[in-house]
Protein backbone atom coordinates (compact mmCIF):
# COMPACT_ATOMS: atom_id res chain seq x y z
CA UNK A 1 136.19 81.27 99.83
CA UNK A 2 133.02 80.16 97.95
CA UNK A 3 131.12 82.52 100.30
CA UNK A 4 133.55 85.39 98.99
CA UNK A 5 133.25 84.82 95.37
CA UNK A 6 129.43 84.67 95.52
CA UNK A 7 129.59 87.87 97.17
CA UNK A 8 131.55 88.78 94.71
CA UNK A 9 129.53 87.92 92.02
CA UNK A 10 126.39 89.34 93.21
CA UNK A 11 128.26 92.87 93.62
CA UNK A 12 129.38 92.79 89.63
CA UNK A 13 125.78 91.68 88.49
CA UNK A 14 124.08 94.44 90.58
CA UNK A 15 126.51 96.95 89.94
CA UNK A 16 124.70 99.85 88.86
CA UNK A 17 121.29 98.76 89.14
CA UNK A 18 118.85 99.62 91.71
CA UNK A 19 118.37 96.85 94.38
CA UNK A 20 114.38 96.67 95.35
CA UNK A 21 114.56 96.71 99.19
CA UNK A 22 111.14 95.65 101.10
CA UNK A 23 111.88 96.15 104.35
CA UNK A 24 109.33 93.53 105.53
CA UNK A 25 106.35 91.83 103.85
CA UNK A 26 102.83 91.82 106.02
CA UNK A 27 100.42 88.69 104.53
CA UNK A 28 97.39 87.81 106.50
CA UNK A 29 94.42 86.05 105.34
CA UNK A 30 95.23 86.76 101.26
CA UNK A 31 95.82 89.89 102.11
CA UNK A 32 99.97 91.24 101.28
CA UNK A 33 101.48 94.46 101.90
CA UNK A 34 104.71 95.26 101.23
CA UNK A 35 106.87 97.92 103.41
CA UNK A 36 109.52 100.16 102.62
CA UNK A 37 111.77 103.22 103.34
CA UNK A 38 112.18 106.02 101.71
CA UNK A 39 114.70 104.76 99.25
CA UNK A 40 112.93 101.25 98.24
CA UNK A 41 109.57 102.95 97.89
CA UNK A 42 111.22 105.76 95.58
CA UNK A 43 111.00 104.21 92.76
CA UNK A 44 107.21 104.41 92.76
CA UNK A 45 107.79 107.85 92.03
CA UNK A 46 109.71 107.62 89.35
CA UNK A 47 108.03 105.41 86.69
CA UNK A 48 108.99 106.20 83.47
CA UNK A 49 106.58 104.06 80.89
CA UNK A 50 103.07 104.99 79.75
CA UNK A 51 101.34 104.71 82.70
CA UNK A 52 99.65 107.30 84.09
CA UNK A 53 100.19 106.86 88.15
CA UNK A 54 98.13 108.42 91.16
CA UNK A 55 100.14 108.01 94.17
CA UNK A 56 97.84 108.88 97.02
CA UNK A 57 99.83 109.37 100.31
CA UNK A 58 96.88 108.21 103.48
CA UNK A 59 96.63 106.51 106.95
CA UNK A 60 93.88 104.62 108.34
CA UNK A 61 93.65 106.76 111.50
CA UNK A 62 92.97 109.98 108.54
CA UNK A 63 89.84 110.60 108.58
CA UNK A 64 89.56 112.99 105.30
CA UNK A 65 91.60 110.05 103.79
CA UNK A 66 89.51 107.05 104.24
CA UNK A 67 86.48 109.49 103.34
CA UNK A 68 88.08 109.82 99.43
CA UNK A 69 89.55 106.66 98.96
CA UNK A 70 86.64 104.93 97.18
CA UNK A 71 86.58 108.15 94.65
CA UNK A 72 90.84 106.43 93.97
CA UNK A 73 89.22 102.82 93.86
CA UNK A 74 86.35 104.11 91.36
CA UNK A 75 88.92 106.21 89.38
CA UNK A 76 91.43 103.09 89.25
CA UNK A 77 88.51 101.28 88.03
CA UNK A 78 86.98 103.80 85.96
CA UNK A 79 90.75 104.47 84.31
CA UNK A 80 92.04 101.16 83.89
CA UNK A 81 91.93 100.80 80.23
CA UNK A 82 93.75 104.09 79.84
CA UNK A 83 96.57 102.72 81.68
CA UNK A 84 96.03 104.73 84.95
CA UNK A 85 97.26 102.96 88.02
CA UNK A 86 96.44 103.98 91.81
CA UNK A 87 98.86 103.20 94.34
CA UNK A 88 97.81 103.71 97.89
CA UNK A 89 100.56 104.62 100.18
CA UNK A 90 99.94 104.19 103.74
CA UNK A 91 101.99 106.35 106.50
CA UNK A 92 100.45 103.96 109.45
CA UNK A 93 102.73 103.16 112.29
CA UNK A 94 104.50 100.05 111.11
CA UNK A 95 102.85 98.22 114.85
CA UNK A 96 99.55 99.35 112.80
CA UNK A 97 99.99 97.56 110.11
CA UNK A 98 98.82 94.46 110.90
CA UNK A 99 96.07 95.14 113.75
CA UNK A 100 94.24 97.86 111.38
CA UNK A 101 96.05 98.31 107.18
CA UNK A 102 95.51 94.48 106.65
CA UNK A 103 91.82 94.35 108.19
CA UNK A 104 90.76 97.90 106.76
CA UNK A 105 92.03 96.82 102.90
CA UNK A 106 90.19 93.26 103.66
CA UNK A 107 87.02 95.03 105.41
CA UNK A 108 87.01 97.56 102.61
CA UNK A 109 87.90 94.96 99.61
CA UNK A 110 90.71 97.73 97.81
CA UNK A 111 91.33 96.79 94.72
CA UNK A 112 94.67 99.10 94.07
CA UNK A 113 97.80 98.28 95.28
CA UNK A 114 98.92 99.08 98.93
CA UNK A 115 101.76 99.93 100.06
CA UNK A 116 103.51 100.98 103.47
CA UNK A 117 106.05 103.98 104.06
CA UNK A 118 108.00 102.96 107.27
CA UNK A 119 110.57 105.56 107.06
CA UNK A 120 110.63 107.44 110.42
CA UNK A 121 112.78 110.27 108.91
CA UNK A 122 110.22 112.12 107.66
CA UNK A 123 111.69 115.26 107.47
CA UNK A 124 114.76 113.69 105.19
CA UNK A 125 111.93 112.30 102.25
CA UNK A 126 109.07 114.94 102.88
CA UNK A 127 110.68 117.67 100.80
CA UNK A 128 111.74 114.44 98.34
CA UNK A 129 108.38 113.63 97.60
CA UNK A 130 107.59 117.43 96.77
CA UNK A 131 109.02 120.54 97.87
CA UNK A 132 105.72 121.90 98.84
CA UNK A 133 104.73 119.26 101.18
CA UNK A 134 104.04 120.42 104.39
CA UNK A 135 103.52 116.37 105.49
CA UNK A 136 100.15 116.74 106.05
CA UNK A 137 97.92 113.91 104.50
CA UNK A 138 95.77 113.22 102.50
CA UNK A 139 98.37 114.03 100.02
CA UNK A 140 98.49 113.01 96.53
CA UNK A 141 101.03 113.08 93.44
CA UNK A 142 99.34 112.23 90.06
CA UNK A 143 102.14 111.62 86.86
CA UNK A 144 103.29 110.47 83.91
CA UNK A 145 106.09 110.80 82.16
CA UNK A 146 105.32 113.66 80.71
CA UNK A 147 104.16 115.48 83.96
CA UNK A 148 103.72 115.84 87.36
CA UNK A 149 101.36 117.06 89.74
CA UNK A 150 101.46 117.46 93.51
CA UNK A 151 98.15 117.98 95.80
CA UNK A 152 98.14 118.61 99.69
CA UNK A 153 93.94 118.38 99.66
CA UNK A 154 91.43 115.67 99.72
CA UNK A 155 89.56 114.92 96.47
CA UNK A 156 85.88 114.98 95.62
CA UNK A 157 85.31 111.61 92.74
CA UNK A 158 84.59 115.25 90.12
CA UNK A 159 87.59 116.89 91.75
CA UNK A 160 89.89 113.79 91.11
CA UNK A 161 88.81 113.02 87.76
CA UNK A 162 89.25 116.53 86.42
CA UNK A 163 93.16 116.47 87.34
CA UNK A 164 93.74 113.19 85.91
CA UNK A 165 92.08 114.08 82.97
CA UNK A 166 94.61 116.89 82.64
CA UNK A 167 97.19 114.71 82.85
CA UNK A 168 96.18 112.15 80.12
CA UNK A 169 95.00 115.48 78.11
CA UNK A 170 98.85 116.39 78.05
């Protein structure tokens, strides 16, 4: 009966309110990364505060995508005291995570936060993330709440500043 009102309790305070659902937390050696679906990680898109966010959509085994991610890590950097913040989504396999995420964000010291998409229905959140998505990566989404831009191309450091400078032009 306790068990029942508890339950109870939990489903009148959380009514309404979106529930943030890891799927599973990865820590080795200091280093954290936290995994979602589809509909935990969603929210990432949908900050609405004045932040300006570059959500960068990568995998380890990407070439073109580990060749711009310091130009993110320098732009993070660069950005910070405009209130620009990189997020770094990787699309590894989730068996991946920790035999090569963990040691590539520790070999390559990243500084911006990391996160895994393990949602194997790809074709369901694909078209979510932008209609124009094809899936291929490097992919990248950089907003505000003002605007949004979607980019199926890897970045030069010139190329990636000159969007997000459009973005905290607007």
């Amino acid at each position: 009966m306790r068990y029942l009102y508890s339950l109870l309790l939990f489903s009148i305070l959380t009514f309404g309110q979106s529930v943030d659902i890891i799927k599973e937390v990865y820590k080795i050696e200091g280093v954290k990364v936290e995994s979602y679906d589809y509909n935990g990680f969603e929210k990432f898109l949908k900050f609405n505060d004045e932040t300006t966010y570059i959500i960068n959509f990568w995998a380890t085994w990407c070439a073109p995508c580990i060749k711009e991610l310091p130009y993110f890590e320098e732009i993070g950097a660069k950005y910070k005291s405009k209130s620009v913040k990189v997020i770094l989504v990787s699309l590894d396999f989730p068996k991946q995570v920790e035999k090569s995420l963990i040691p590539f964000i520790k070999r390559k010291k990243l500084e911006s936060l990391v996160i895994h998409l393990d949602d194997p229905d790809s074709n369901s959140w694909i078209e979510k993330v932008d209609s124009n998505w094809s899936g291929a990566i490097p992919a990248t989404i950089i907003y505000n709440k003002n605007n949004s831009r979607f980019y199926e191309q890897s970045f030069t450091f010139e190329a990636l500043e000159i969007e997000l400078k459009k973005m905290l032009n607007q």
